[in-house]
Protein backbone atom coordinates (compact mmCIF):
# COMPACT_ATOMS: atom_id res chain seq x y z
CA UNK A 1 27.35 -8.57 -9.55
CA UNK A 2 27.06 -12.14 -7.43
CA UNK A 3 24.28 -11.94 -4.52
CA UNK A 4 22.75 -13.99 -2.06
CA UNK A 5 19.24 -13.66 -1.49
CA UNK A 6 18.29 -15.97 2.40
CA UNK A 7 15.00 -15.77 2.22
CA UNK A 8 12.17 -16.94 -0.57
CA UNK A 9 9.08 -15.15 0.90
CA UNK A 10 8.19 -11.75 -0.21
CA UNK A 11 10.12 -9.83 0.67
CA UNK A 12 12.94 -12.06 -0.99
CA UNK A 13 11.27 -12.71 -3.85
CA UNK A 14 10.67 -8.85 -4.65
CA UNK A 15 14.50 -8.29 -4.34
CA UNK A 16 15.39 -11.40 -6.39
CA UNK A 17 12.94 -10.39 -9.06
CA UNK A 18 14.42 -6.78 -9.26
CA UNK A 19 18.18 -7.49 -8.67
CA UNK A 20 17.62 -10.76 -11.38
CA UNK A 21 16.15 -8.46 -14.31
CA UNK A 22 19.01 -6.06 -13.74
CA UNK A 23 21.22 -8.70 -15.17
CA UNK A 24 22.40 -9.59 -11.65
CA UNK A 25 23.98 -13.30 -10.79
CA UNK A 26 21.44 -13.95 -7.90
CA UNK A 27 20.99 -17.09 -6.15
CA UNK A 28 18.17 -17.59 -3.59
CA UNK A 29 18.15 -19.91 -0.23
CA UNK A 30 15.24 -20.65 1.23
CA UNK A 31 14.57 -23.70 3.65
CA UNK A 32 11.08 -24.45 1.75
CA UNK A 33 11.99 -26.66 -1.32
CA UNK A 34 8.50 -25.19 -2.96
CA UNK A 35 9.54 -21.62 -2.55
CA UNK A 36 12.80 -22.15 -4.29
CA UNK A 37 11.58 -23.89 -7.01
CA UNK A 38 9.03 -21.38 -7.46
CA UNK A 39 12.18 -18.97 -7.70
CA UNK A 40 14.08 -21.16 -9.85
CA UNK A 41 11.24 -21.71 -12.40
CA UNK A 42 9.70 -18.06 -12.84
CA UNK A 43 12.73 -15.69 -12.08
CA UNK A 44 15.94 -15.82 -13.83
CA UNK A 45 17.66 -17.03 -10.88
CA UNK A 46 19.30 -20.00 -9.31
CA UNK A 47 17.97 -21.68 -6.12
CA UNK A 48 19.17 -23.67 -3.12
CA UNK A 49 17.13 -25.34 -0.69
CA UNK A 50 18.62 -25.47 2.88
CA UNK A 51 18.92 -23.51 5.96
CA UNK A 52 20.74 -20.13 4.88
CA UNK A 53 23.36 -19.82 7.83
CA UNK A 54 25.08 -23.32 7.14
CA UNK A 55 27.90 -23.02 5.58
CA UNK A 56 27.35 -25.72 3.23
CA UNK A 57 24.23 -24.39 1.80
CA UNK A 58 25.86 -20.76 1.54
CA UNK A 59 28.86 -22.73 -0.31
CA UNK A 60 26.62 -24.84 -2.70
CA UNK A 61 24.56 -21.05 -3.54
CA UNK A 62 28.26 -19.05 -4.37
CA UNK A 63 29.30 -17.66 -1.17
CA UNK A 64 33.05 -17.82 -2.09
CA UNK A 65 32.73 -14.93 -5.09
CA UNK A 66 29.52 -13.42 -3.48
CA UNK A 67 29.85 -9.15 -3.70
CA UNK A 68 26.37 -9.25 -1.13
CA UNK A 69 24.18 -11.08 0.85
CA UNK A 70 21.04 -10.01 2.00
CA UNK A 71 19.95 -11.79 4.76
CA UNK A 72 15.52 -11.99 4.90
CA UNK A 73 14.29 -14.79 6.43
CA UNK A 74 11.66 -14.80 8.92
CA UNK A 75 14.08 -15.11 11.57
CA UNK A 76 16.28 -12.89 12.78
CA UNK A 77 19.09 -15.26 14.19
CA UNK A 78 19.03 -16.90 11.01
CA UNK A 79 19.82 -13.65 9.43
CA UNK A 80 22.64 -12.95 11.72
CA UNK A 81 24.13 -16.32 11.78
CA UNK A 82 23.86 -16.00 7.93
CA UNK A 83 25.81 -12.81 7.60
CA UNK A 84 28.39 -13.53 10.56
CA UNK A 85 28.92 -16.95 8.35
CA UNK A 86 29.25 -14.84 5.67
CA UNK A 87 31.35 -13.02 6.62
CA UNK A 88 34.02 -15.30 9.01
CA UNK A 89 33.99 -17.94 6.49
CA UNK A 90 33.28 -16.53 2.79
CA UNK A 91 34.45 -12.63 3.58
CA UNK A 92 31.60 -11.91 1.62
CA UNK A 93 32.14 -7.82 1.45
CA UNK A 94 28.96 -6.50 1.77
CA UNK A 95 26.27 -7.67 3.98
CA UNK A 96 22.57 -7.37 4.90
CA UNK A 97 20.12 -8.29 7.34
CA UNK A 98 16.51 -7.75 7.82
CA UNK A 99 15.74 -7.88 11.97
CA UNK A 100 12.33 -7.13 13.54
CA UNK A 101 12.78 -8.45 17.06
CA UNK A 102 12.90 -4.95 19.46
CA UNK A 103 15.06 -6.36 21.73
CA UNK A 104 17.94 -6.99 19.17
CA UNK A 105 17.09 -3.32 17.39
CA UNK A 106 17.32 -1.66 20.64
CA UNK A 107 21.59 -2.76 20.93
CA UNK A 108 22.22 -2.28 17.13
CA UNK A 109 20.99 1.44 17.41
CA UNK A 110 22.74 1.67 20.01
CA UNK A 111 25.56 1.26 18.17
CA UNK A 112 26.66 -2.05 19.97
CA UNK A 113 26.29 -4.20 16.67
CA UNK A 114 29.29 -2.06 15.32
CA UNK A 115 32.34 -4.43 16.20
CA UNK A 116 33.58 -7.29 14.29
CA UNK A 117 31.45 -9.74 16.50
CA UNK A 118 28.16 -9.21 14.14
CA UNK A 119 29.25 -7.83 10.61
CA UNK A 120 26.64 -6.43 9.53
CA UNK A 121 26.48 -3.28 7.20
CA UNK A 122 23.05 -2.22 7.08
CA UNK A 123 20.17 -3.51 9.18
CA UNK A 124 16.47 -3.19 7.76
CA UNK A 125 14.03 -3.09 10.24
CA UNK A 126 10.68 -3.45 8.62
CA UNK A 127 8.66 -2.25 11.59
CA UNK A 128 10.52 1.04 11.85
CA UNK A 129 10.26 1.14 8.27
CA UNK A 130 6.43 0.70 8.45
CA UNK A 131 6.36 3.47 11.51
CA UNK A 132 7.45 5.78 9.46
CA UNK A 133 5.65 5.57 6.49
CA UNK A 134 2.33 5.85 8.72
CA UNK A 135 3.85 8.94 10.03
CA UNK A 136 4.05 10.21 6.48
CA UNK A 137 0.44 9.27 5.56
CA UNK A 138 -0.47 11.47 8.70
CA UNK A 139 1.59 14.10 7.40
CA UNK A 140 -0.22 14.14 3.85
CA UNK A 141 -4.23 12.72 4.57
CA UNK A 142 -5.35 13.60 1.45
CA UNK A 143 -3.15 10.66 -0.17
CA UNK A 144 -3.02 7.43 -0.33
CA UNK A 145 0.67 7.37 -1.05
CA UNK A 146 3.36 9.52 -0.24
CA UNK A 147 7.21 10.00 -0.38
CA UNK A 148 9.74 12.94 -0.05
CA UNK A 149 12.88 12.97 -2.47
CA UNK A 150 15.67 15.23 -2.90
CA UNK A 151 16.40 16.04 0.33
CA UNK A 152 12.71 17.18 1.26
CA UNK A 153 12.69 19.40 -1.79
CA UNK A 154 10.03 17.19 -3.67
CA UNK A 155 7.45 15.18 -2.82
CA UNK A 156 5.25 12.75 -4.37
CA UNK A 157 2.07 12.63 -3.61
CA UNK A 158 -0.47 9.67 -4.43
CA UNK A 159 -4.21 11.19 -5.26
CA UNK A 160 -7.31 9.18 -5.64
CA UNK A 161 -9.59 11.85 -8.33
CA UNK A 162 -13.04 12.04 -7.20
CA UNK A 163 -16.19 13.62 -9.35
CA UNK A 164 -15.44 16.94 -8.10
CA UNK A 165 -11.88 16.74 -9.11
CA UNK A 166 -11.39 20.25 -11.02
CA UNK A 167 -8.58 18.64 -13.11
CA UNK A 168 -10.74 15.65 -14.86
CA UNK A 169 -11.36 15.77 -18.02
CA UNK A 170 -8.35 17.81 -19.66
CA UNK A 171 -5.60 16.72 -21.23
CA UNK A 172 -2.39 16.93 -19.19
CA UNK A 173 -0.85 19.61 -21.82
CA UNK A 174 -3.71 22.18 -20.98
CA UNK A 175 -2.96 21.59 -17.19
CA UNK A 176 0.23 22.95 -17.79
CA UNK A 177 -0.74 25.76 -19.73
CA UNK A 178 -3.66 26.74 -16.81
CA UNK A 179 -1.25 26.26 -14.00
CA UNK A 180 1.84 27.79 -15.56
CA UNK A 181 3.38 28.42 -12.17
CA UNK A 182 2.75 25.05 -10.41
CA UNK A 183 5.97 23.01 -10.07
CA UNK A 184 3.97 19.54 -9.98
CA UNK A 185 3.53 16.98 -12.67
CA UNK A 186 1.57 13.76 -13.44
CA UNK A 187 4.24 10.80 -13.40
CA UNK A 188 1.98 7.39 -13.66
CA UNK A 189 -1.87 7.15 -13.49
CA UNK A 190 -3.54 3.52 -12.32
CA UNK A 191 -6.87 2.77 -14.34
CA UNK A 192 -9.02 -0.41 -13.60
CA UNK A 193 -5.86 -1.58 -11.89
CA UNK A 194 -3.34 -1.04 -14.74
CA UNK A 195 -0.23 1.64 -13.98
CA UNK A 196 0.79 3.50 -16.86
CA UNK A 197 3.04 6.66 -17.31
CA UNK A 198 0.79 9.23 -18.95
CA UNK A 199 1.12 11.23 -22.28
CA UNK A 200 0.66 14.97 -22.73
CA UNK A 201 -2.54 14.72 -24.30
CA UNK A 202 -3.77 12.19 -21.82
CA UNK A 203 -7.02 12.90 -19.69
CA UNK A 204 -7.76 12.05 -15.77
CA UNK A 205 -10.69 10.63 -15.04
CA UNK A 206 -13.07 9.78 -11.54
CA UNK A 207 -11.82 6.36 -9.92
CA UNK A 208 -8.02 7.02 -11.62
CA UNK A 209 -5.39 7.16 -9.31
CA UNK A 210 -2.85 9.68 -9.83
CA UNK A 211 1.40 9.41 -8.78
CA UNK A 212 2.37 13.26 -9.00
CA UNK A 213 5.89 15.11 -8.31
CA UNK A 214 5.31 18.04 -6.66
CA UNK A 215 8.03 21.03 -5.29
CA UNK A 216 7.36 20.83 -1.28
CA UNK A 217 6.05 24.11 -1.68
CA UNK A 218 3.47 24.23 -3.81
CA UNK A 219 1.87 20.83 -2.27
CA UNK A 220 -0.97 22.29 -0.69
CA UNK A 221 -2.09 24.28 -4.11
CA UNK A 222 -1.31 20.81 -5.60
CA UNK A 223 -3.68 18.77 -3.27
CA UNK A 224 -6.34 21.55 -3.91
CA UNK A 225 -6.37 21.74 -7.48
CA UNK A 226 -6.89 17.89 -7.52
CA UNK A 227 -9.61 18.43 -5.26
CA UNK A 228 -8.08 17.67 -1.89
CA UNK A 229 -8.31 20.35 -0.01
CA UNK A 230 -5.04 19.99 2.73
CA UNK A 231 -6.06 18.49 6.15
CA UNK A 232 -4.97 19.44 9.72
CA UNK A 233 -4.42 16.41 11.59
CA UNK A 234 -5.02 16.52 15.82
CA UNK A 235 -6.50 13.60 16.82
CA UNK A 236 -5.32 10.33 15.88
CA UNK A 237 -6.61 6.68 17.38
CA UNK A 238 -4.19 3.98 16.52
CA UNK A 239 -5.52 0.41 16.71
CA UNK A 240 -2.66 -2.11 17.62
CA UNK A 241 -0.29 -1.36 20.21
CA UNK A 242 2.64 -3.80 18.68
CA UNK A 243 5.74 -3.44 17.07
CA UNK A 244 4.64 -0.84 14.09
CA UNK A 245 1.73 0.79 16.77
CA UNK A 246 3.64 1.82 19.40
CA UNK A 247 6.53 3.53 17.49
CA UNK A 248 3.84 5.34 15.78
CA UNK A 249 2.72 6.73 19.19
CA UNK A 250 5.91 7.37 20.41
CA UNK A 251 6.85 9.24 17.16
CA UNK A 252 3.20 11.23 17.54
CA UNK A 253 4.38 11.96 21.29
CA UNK A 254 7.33 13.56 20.16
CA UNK A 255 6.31 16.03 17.57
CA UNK A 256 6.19 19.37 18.60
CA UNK A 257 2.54 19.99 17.03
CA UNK A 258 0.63 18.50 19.79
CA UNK A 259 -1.61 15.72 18.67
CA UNK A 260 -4.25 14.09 21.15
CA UNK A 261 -3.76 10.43 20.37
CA UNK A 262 -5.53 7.34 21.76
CA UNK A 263 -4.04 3.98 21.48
CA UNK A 264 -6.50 0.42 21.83
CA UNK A 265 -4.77 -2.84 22.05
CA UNK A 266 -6.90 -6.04 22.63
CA UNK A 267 -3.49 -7.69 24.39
CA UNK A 268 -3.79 -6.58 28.44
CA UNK A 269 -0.02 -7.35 28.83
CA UNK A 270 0.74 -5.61 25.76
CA UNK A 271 -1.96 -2.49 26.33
CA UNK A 272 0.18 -2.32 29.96
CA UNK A 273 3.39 -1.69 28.27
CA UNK A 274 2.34 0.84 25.87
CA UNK A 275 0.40 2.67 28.91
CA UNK A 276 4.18 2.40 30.81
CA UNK A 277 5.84 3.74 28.05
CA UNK A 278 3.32 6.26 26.73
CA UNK A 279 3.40 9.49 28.72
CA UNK A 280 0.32 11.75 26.72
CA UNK A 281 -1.26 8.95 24.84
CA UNK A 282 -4.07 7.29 26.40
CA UNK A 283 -4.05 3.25 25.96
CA UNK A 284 -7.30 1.35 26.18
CA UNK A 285 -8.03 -2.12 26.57
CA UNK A 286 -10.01 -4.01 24.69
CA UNK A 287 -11.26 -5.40 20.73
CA UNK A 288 -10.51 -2.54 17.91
CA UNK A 289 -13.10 -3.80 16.35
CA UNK A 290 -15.41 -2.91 18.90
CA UNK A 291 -18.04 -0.46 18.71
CA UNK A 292 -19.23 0.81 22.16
CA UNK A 293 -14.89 1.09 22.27
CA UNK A 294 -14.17 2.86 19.15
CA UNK A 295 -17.45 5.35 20.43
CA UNK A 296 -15.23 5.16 23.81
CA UNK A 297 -11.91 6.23 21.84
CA UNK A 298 -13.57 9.02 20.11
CA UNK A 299 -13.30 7.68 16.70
CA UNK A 300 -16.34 9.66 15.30
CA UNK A 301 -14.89 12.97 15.99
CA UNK A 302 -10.87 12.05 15.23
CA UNK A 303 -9.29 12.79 12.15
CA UNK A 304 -7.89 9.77 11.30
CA UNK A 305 -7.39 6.45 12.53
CA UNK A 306 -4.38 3.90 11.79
CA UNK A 307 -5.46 -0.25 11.84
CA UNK A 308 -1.86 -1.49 12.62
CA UNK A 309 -2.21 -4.89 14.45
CA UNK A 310 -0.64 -7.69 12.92
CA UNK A 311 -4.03 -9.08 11.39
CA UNK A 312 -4.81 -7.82 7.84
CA UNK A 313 -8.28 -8.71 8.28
CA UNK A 314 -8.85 -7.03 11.24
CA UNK A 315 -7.06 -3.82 10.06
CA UNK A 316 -9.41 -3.98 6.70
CA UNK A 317 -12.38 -4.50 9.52
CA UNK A 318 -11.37 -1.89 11.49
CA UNK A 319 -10.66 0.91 8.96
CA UNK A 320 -13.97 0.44 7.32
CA UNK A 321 -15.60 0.41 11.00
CA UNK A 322 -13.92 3.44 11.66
CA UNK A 323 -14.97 5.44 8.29
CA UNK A 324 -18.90 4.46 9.23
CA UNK A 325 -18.25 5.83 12.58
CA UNK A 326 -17.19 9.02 11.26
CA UNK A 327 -13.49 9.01 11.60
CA UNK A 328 -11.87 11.89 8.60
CA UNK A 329 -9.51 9.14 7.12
CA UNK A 330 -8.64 5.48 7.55
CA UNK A 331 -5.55 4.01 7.07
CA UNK A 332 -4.71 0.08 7.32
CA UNK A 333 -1.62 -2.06 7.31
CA UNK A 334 -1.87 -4.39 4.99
CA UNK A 335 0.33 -7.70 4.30
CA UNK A 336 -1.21 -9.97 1.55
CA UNK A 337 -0.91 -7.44 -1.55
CA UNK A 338 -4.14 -10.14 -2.85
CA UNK A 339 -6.28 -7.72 -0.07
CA UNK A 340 -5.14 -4.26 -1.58
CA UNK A 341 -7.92 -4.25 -4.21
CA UNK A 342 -10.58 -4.00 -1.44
CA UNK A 343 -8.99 -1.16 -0.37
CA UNK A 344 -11.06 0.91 -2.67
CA UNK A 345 -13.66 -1.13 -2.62
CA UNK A 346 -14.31 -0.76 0.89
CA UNK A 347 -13.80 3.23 1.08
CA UNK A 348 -10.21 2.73 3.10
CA UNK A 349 -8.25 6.26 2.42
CA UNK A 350 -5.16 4.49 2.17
CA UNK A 351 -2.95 1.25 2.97
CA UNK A 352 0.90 1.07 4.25
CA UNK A 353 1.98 -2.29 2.32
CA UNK A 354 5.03 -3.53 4.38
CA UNK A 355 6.75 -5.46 1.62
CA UNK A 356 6.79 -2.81 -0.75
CA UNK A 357 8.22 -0.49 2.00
CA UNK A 358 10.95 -3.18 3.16
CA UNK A 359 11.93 -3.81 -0.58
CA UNK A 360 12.22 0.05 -1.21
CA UNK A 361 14.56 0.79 1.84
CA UNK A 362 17.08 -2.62 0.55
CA UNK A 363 16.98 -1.74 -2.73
CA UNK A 364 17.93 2.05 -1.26
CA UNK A 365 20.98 0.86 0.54
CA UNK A 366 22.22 -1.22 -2.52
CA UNK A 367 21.86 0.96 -5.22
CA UNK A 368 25.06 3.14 -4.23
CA UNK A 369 27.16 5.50 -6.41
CA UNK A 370 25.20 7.83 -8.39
CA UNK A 371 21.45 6.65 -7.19
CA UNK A 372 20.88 8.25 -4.25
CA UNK A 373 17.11 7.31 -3.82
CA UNK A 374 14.98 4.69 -4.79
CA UNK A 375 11.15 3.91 -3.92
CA UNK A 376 8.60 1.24 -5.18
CA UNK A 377 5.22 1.78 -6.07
CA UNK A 378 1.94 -0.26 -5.29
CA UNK A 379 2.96 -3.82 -6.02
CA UNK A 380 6.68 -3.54 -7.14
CA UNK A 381 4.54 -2.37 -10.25
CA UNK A 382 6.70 0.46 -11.00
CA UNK A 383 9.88 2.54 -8.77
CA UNK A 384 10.95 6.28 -8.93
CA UNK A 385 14.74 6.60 -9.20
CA UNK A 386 16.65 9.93 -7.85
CA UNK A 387 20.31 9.73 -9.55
CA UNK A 388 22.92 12.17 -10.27
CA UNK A 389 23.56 12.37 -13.87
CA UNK A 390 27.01 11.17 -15.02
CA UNK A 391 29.23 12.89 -18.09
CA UNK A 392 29.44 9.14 -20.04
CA UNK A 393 25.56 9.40 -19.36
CA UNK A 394 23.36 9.34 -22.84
CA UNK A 395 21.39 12.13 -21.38
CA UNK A 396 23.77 14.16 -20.29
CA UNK A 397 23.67 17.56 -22.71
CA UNK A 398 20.65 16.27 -24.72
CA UNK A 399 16.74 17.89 -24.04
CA UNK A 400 14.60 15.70 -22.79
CA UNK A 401 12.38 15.39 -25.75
CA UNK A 402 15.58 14.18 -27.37
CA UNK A 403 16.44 11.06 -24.86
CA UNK A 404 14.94 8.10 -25.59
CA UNK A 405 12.89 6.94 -22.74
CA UNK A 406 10.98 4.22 -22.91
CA UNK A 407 6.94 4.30 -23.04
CA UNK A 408 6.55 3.60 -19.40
CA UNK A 409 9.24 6.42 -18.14
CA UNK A 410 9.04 9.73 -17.27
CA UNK A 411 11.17 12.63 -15.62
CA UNK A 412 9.32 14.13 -12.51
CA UNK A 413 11.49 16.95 -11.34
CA UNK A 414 15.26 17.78 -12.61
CA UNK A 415 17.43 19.95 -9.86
CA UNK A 416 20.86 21.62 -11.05
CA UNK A 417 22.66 22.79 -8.27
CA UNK A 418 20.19 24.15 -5.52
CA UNK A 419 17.72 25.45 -8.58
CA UNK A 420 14.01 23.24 -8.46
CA UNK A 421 13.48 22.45 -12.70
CA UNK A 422 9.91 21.44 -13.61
CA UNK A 423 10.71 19.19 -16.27
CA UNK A 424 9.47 20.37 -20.25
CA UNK A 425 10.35 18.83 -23.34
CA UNK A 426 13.06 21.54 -23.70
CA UNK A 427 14.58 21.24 -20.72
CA UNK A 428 18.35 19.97 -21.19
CA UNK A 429 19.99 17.75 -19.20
CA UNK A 430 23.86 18.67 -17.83
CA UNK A 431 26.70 16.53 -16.47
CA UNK A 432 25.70 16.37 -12.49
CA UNK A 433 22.54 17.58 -13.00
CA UNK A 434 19.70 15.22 -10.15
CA UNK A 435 17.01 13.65 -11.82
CA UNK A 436 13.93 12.16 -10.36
CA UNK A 437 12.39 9.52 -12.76
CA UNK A 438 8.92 7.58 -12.50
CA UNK A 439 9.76 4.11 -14.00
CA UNK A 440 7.87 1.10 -14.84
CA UNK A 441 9.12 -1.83 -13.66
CA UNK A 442 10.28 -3.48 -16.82
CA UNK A 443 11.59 -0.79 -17.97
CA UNK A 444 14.00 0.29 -15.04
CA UNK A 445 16.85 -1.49 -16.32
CA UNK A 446 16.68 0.62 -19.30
CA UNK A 447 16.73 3.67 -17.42
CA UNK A 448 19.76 2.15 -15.26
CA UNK A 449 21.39 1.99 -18.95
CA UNK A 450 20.36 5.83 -19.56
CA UNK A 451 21.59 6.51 -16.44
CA UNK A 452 24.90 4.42 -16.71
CA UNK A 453 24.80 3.44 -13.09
CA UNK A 454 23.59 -0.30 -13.18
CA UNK A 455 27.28 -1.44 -12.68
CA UNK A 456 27.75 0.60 -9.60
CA UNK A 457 25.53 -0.68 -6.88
CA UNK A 458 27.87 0.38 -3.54
């Protein structure tokens, strides 16, 4: 497949570097002659340097045979321009456009986008995406990931193992036979920063971080077995009252489990318009970082606090403020993936990394057909696939002990029909069967091959 990639930044790059090692034509644009060379020279990829909504440059990068262009610059009428060019000029088919400005989200939900005036398919809006990831790290504060697949019927659940973890020390096989019952498994396991997809006779350790596929059911019994016990959240203070803050109020606002949530934002102008908008949330004014203000908002006594200004330092400053002031968990937004190793460090519960989200959710909308899911992990380090298993597939009608994944795969949970599988060696594999699969990123195209969907992408 031919694609057009406007944008060279990271978002871009994440997308050209998946999409390019799936054997994909892909040619990026990007108006920074450095970033494009970058491209050119480290990613199997061609590059044009230009501005991406001329239709010169989108001629010179392949625009006449394109199948899709995704549109991800850092501005959003050069995204539109690019896909309207696109579209009137090249009738590129399929077309993609990241947007973060509020004012042009608010008409496209509102459905005012839809006409042949803007032609654009799907539109990404990293903020929203952001919004509601937080909201999912609320909903699971033991982790310091977290994701729901097949239709809310799994979830995966990312577990920093502490000392008094009751599951360190024994290999993965003996888990199973304790915890015969539990419909969870261990998928990939990060140790001294390396992400690996665990044997059966593999042990956890303190400090590793476990990825694990659990049935929505059993997640509490899950979370307390690897020694975190499940968490109530009520109060919540959210620092940063911008684009990815005040959605998460709103959202908070709306649930029907009441949660007392206080909002600071440094910005007066800005701290006015979430107080006009807000109806149960109480907005204060002033520096998150503050102490005599985060005493003020309660922090000590909340049970988690969100750092989502648009400042990764200040989040990382804030979080760890907040966890010395006694606040249950801290979570911080977090840009430059060169910062996430302090996360750790610094005793931060968890971080929401914005690139990986905004590369998950365009990578969800291309991957059509048979792949109904898609999610990256950490640093585009590895993805979990949810796909429908084809008849021509290599799997289909073999055991799984019998398919030959690569070292870095693994099957997390197998559904037939409306029937929940825990994945064993023995378990077989049918024609339409879903599969969830933990992948590491070199290896997905493999998988793809297993899979036989990598020619289908929408």
């Amino acid at each position: 497949m031919k694609i057009i990639i406007c944008g060279a930044g990271q978002v871009g790059w994440q997308i050209a570097r998946h999409l390019s090692g799936e054997r994909n034509d892909v040619t990026v644009i990007d108006i920074n002659p450095e970033l494009t060379r970058r491209a050119a020279d480290a990613l199997d990829v061609q590059a044009v340097a230009g501005f991406a909504s001329h239709p010169d440059v989108l001629d010179r990068a392949g625009a006449r045979d394109a199948d899709l262009i995704i549109a991800a610059t850092h501005s959003d009428e050069v995204n539109m321009v690019a896909c309207q060019v696109a579209h009137s000029v090249f009738q590129v088919p399929r077309k993609i456009a990241r947007l973060r400005s509020p004012a042009y989200l608010q008409a496209i939900y509102s459905d005012l986008y839809r006409t042949d005036h803007l032609p654009i398919d799907v539109v990404i809006s990293p903020e929203r995406e952001v919004a509601k990831s937080a909201l999912q790290r609320l909903a699971a504060p033991s982790t310091f990931d977290t994701e729901v697949f097949m239709r809310g019927k799994v979830q995966l659940l990312g577990i920093l193992l502490e000392e008094d973890c009751p599951a360190l020390n024994t290999p993965l096989r003996q888990l199973d036979e304790i915890f015969p019952t539990l419909r969870a498994i261990v998928t990939g396991v990060r140790r001294e920063g390396r992400l690996f997809a665990p044997e059966p006779n593999d042990q956890l350790f303190a400090g590793d971080q476990a990825y694990i596929f659990s049935h929505a059911d059993d997640v509490a019994r899950v979370l307390e077995i690897f020694g975190k016990p499940a968490l109530k959240t009520s109060r919540v203070v959210i620092i940063g009252a911008g684009s990815v803050g005040l959605p998460v109020a709103q959202a908070l606002e709306a649930r029907p489990d009441r949660i007392r949530t206080r909002l600071i934002e440094r910005n007066r102008a800005r701290a006015e318009i979430a107080a006009d908008t807000l109806e149960r949330t109480i907005v204060l004014n002033g520096d998150g970082l503050s102490a005599e203000l985060m005493e003020e908002a309660g922090v000590a006594t909340t049970d988690a606090v969100l750092a989502l200004t648009d400042d990764d330092k200040t989040n990382i400053l804030a979080a760890v403020r907040a966890k010395q002031a006694g606040a249950g968990m801290a979570i911080s937004l977090i840009n430059d993936p060169t910062m996430v190793p302090l996360v750790e460090a610094l005793d931060i519960d968890a971080y929401i990394n914005p690139r990986a989200t905004t590369v998950s959710t365009i990578l969800r909308h291309i991957r059509h057909g048979r792949v109904r899911d898609i999610y990256s992990i950490g640093d585009a380090e590895a993805e979990v696939i949810e796909a429908q298993v084809l008849s021509t597939s290599p799997m289909s009608g073999r055991a799984i002990r019998d398919i030959e994944f690569p070292e870095g795969v693994l099957v997390g949970a197998v559904q037939k029909g409306e029937r929940f599988v825990k994945p064993k060696p023995d378990t077989r594999i049918e024609e339409g069967d879903l599969v969830l699969i933990f992948a590491l990123t070199h290896d997905v195209p493999e998988v793809e091959r297993l899979l036989q969907v990598s020619i289908d992408f929408f």
